[in-house]
N, C-alpha and C. Protein backbone atom coordinates (compact mmCIF):
# COMPACT_ATOMS: atom_id res chain seq x y z
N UNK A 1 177.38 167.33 146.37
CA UNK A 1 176.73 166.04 146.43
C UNK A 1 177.51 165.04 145.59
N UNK A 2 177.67 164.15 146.69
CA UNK A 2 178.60 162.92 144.75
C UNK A 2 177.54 161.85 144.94
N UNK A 3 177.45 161.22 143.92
CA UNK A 3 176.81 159.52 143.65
C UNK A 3 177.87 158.42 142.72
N UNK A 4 178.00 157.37 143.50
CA UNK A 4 178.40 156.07 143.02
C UNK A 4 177.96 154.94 142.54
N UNK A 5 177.16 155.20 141.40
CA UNK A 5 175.59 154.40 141.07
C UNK A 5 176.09 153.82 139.57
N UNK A 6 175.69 152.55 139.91
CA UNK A 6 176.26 151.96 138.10
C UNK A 6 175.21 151.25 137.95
N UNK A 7 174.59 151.55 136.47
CA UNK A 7 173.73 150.30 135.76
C UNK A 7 173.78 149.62 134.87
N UNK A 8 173.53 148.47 134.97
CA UNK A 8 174.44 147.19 133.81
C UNK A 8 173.56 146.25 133.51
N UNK A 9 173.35 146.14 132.36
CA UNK A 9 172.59 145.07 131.82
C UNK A 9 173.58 144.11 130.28
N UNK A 10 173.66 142.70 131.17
CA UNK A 10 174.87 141.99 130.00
C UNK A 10 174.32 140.68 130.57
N UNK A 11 175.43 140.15 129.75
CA UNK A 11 175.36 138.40 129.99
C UNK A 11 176.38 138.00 130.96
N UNK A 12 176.26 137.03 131.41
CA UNK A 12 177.31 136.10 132.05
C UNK A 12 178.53 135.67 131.12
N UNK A 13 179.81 135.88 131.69
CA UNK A 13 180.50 135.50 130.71
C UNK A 13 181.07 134.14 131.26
N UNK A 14 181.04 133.64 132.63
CA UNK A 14 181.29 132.42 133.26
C UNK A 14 180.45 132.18 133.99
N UNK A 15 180.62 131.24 134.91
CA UNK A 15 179.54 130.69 136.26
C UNK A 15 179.68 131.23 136.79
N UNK A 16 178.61 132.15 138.02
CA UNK A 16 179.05 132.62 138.77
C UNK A 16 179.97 131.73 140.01
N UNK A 17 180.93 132.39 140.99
CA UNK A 17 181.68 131.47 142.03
C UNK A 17 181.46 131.27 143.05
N UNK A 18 180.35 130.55 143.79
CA UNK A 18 180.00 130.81 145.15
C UNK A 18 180.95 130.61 146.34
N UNK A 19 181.44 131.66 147.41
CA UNK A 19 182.21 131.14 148.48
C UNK A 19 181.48 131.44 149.87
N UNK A 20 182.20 130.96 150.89
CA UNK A 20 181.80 131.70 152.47
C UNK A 20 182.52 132.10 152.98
N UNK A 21 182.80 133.55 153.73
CA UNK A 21 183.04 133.89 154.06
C UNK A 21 183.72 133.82 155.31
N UNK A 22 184.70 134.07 156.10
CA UNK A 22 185.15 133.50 157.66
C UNK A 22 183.90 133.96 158.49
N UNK A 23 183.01 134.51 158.19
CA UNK A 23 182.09 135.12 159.31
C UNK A 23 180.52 134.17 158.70
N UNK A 24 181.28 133.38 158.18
CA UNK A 24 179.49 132.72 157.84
C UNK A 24 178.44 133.28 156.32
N UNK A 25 178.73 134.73 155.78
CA UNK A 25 178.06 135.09 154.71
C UNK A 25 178.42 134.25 153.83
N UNK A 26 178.04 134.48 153.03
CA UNK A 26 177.98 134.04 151.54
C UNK A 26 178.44 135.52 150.70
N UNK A 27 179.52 135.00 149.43
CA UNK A 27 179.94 136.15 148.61
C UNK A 27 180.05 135.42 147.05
N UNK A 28 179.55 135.78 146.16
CA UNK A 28 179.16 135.63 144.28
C UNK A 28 180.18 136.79 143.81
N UNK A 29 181.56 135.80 142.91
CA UNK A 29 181.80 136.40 141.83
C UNK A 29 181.23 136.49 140.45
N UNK A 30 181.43 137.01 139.54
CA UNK A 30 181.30 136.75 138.38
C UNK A 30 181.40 137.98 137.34
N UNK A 31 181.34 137.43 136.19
CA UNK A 31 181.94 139.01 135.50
C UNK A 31 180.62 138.97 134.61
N UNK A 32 180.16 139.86 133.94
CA UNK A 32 179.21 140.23 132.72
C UNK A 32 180.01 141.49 131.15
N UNK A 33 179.43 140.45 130.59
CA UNK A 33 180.07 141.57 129.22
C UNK A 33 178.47 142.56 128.68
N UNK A 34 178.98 143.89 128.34
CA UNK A 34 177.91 144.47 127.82
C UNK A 34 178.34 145.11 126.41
N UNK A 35 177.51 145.39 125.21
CA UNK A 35 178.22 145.74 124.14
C UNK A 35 177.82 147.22 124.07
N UNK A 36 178.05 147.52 122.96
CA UNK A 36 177.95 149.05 122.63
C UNK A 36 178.79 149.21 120.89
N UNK A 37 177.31 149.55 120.37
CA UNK A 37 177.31 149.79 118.98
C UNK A 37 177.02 150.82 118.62
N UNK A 38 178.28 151.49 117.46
CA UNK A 38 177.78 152.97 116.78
C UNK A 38 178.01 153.13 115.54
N UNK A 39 177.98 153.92 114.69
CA UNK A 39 178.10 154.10 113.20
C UNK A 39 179.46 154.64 113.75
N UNK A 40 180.52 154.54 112.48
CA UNK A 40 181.72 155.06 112.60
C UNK A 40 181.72 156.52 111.88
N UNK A 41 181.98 157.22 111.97
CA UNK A 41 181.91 159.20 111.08
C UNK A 41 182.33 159.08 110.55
N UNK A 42 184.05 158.23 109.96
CA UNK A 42 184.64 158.31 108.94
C UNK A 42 184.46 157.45 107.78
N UNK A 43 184.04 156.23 108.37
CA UNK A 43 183.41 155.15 107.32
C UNK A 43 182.14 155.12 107.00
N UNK A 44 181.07 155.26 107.91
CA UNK A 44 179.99 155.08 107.95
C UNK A 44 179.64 153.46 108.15
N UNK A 45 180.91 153.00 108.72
CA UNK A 45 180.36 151.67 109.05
C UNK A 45 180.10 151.32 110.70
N UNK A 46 179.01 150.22 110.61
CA UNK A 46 178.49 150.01 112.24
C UNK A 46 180.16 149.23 112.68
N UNK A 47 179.82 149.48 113.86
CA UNK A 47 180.91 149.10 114.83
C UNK A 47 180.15 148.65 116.02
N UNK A 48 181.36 147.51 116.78
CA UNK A 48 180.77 146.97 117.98
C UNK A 48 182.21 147.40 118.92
N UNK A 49 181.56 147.07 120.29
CA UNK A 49 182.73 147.17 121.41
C UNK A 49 182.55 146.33 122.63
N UNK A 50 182.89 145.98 123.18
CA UNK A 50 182.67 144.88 124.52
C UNK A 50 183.29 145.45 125.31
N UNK A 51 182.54 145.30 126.36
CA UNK A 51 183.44 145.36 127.64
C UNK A 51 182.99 144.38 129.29
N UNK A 52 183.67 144.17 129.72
CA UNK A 52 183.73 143.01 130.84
C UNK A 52 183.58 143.98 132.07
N UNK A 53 182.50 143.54 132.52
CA UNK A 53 182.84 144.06 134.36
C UNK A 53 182.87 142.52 135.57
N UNK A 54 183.48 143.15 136.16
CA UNK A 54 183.84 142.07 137.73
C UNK A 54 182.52 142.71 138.30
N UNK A 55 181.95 141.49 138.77
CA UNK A 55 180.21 141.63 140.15
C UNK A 55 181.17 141.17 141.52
N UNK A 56 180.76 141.91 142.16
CA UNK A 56 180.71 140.70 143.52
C UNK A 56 179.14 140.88 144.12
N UNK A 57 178.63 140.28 145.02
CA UNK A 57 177.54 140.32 145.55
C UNK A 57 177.55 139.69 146.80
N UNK A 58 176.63 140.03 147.62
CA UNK A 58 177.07 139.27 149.24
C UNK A 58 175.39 138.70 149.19
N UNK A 59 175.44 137.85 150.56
CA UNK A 59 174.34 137.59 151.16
C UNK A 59 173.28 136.48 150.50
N UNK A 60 172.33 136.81 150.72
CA UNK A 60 171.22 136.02 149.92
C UNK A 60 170.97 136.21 148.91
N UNK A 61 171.43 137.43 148.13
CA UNK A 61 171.32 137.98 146.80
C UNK A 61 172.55 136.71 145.90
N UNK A 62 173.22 136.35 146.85
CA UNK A 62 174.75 135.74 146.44
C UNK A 62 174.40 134.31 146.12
N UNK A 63 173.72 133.98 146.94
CA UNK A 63 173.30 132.64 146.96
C UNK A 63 172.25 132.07 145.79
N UNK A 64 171.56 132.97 145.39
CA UNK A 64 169.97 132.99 144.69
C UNK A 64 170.99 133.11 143.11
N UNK A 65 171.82 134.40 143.10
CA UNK A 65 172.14 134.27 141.72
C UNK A 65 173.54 133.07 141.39
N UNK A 66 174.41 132.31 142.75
CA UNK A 66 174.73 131.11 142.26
C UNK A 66 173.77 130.17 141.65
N UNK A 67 173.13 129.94 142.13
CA UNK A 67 171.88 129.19 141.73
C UNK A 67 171.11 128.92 140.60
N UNK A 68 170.83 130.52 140.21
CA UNK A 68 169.70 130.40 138.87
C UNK A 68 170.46 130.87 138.30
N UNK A 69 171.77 131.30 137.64
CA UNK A 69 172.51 132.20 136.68
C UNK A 69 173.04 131.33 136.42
N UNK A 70 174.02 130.89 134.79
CA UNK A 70 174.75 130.55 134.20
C UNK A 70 175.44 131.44 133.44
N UNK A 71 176.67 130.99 132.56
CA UNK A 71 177.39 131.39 131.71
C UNK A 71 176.08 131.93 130.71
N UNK A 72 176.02 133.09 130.06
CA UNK A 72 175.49 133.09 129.10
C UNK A 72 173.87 133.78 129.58
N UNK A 73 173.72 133.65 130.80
CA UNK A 73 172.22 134.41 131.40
C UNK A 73 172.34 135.95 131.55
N UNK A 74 171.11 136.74 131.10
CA UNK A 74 171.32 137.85 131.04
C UNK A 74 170.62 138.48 132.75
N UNK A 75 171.19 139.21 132.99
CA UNK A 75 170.83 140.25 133.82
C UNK A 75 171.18 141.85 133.97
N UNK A 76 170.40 142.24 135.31
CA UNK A 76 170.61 143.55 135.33
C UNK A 76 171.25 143.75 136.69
N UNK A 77 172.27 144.63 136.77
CA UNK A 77 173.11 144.56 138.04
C UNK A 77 173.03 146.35 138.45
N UNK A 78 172.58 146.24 139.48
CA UNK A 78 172.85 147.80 140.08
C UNK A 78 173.43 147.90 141.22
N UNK A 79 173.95 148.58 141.30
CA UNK A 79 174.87 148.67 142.30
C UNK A 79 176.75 149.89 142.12
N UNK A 80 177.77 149.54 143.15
CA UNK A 80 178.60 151.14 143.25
C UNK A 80 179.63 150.30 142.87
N UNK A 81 180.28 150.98 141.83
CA UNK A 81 181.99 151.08 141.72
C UNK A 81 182.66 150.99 142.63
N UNK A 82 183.96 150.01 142.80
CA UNK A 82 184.85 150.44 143.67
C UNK A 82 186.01 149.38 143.43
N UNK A 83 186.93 150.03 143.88
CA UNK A 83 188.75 149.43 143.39
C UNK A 83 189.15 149.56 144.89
N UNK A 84 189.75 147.79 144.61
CA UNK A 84 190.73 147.38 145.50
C UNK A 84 191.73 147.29 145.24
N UNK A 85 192.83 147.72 146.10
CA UNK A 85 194.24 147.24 146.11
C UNK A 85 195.01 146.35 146.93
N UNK A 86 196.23 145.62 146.29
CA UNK A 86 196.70 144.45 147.57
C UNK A 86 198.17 144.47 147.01
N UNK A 87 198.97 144.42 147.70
CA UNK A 87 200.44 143.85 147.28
C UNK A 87 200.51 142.94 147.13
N UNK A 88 200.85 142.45 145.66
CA UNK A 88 200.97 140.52 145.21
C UNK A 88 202.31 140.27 145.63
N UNK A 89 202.32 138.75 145.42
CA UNK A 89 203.81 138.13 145.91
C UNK A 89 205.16 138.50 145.57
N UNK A 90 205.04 139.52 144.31
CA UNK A 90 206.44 140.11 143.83
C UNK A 90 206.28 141.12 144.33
N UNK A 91 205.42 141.54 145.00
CA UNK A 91 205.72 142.87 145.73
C UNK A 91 205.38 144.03 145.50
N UNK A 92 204.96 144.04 143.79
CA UNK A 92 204.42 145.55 142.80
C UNK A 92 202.85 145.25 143.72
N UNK A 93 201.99 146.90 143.73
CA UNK A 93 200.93 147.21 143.92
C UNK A 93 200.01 146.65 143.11
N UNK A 94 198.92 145.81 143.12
CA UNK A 94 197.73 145.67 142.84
C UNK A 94 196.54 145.98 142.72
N UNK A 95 195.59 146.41 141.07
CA UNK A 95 194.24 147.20 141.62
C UNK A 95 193.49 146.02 141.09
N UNK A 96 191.91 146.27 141.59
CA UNK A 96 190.64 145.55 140.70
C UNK A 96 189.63 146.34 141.05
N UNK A 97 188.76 146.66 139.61
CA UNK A 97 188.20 147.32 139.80
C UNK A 97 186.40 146.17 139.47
N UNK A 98 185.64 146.47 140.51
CA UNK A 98 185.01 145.56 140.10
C UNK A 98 183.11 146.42 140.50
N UNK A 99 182.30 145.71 140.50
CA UNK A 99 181.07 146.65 140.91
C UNK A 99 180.11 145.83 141.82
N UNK A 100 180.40 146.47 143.31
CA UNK A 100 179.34 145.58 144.31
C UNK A 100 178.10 145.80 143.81
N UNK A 101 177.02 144.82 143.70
CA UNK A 101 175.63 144.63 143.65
C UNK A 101 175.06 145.11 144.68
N UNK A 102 173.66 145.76 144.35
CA UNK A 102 173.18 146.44 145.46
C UNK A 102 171.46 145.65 145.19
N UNK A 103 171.77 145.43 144.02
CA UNK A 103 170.13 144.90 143.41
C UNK A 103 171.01 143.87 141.99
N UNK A 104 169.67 143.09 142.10
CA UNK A 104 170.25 141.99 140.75
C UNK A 104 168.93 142.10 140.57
N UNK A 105 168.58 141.67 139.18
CA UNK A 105 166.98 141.38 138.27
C UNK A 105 167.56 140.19 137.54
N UNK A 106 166.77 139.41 137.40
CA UNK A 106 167.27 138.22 136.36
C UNK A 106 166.74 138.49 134.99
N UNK A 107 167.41 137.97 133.87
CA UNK A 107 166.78 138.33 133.09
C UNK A 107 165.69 137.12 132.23
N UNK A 108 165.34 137.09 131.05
CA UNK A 108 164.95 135.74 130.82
C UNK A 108 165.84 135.12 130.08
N UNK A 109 164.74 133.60 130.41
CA UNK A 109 165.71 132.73 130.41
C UNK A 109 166.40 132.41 129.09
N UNK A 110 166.91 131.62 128.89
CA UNK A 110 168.35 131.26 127.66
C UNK A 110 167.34 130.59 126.69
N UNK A 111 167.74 131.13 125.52
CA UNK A 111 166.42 130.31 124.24
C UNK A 111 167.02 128.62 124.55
N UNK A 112 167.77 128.19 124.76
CA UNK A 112 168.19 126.69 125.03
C UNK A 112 167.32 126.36 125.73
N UNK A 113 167.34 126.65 127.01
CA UNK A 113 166.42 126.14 128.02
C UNK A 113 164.67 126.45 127.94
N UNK A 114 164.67 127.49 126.78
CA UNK A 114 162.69 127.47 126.03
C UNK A 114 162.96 126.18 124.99
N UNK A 115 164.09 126.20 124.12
CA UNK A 115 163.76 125.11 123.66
C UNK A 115 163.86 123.47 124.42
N UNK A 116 163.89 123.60 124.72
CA UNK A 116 164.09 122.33 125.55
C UNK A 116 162.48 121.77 126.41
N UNK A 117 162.40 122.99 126.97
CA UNK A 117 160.69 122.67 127.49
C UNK A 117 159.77 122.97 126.17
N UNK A 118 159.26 123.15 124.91
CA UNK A 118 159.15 123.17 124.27
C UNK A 118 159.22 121.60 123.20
N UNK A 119 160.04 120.79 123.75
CA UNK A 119 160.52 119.81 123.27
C UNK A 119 160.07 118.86 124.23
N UNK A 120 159.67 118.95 125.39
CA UNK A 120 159.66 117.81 126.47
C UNK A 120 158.13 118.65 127.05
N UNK A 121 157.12 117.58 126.11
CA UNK A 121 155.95 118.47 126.72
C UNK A 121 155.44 118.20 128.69
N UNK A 122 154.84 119.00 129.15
CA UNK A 122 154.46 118.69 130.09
C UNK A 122 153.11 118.54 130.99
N UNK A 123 152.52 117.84 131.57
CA UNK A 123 150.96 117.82 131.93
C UNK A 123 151.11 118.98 132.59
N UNK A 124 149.54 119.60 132.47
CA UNK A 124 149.55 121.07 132.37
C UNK A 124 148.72 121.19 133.77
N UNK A 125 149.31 121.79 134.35
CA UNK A 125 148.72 122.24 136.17
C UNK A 125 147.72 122.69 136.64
N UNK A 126 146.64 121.91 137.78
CA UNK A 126 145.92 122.19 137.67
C UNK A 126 145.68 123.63 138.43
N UNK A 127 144.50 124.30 138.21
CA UNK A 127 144.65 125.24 138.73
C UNK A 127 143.59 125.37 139.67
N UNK A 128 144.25 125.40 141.39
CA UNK A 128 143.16 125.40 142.92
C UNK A 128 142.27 126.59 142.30
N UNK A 129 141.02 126.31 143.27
CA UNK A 129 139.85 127.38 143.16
C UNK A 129 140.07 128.23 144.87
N UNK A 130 140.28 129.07 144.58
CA UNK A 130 139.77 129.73 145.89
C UNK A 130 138.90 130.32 145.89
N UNK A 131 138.59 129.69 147.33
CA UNK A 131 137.14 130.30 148.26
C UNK A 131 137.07 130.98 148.69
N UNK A 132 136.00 132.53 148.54
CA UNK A 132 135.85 134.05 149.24
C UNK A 132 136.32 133.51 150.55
N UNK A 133 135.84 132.69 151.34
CA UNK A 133 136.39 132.61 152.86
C UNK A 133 137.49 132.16 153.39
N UNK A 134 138.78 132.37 152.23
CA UNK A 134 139.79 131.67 152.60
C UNK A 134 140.47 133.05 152.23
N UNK A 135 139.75 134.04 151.87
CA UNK A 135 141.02 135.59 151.72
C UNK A 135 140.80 136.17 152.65
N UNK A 136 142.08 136.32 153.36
CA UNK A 136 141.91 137.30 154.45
C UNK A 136 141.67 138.56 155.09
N UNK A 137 141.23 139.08 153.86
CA UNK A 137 140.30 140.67 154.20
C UNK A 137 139.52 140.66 153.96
């Protein structure tokens, strides 16, 4: 049995890039950094590490996270590993290794944008009453 299953939870490290495709889809780059912290054995001191992954994403999933994602928004990306190769213009072999989306979760939003509504109060919504005879079971 094999599985090709990756789970990632990081930030945006740029905008995501929205393009279209020759066939009409829609396709989202973008990369996410995730960290990873441990005590060191020989020092006993904490340590950090980063690392960057390449997203791509297709479809309506592509479109939704151009949209609501920025530099700096956290999410959760699931989805499979996989490396491409291409011959560049000098001619040496080319890889990228990057991770198609199969599912995105957004995460919440950026303390900037709580502070901000927080700062700019707003009239508060009213809330409709519904009527037993307006549910449909």
């Amino acid at each position: 049995m094999n599985l090709n299953k990756t789970f990632l939870i990081g930030n945006l490290t740029r905008d995501p890039e929205l393009k279209t495709l020759p066939s009409g889809g829609s396709v989202c780059n973008f990369s996410i950094a995730t960290n990873r912290t441990w005590n060191d054995k020989s020092s006993g001191q904490k340590k950090q590490d980063t690392e960057f992954h390449n997203i791509v994403v297709f479809g309506k999933m592509a479109e939704s996270t151009a949209e609501y994602m920025k530099k700096g928004s956290s999410l959760l990306v699931e989805g499979r590993i996989q490396t491409r190769s291409w011959e560049g213009q000098d001619g040496v072999k080319k890889y990228k290794t990057e991770i198609v989306a199969e599912s995105i979760q957004f995460g919440a939003k950026s303390s900037s944008s709580s502070q901000q509504s927080e700062q700019e109060p707003s009239e508060p919504e009213e809330e409709e009453e519904i009527k037993v005879e307006d549910i449909p079971f």
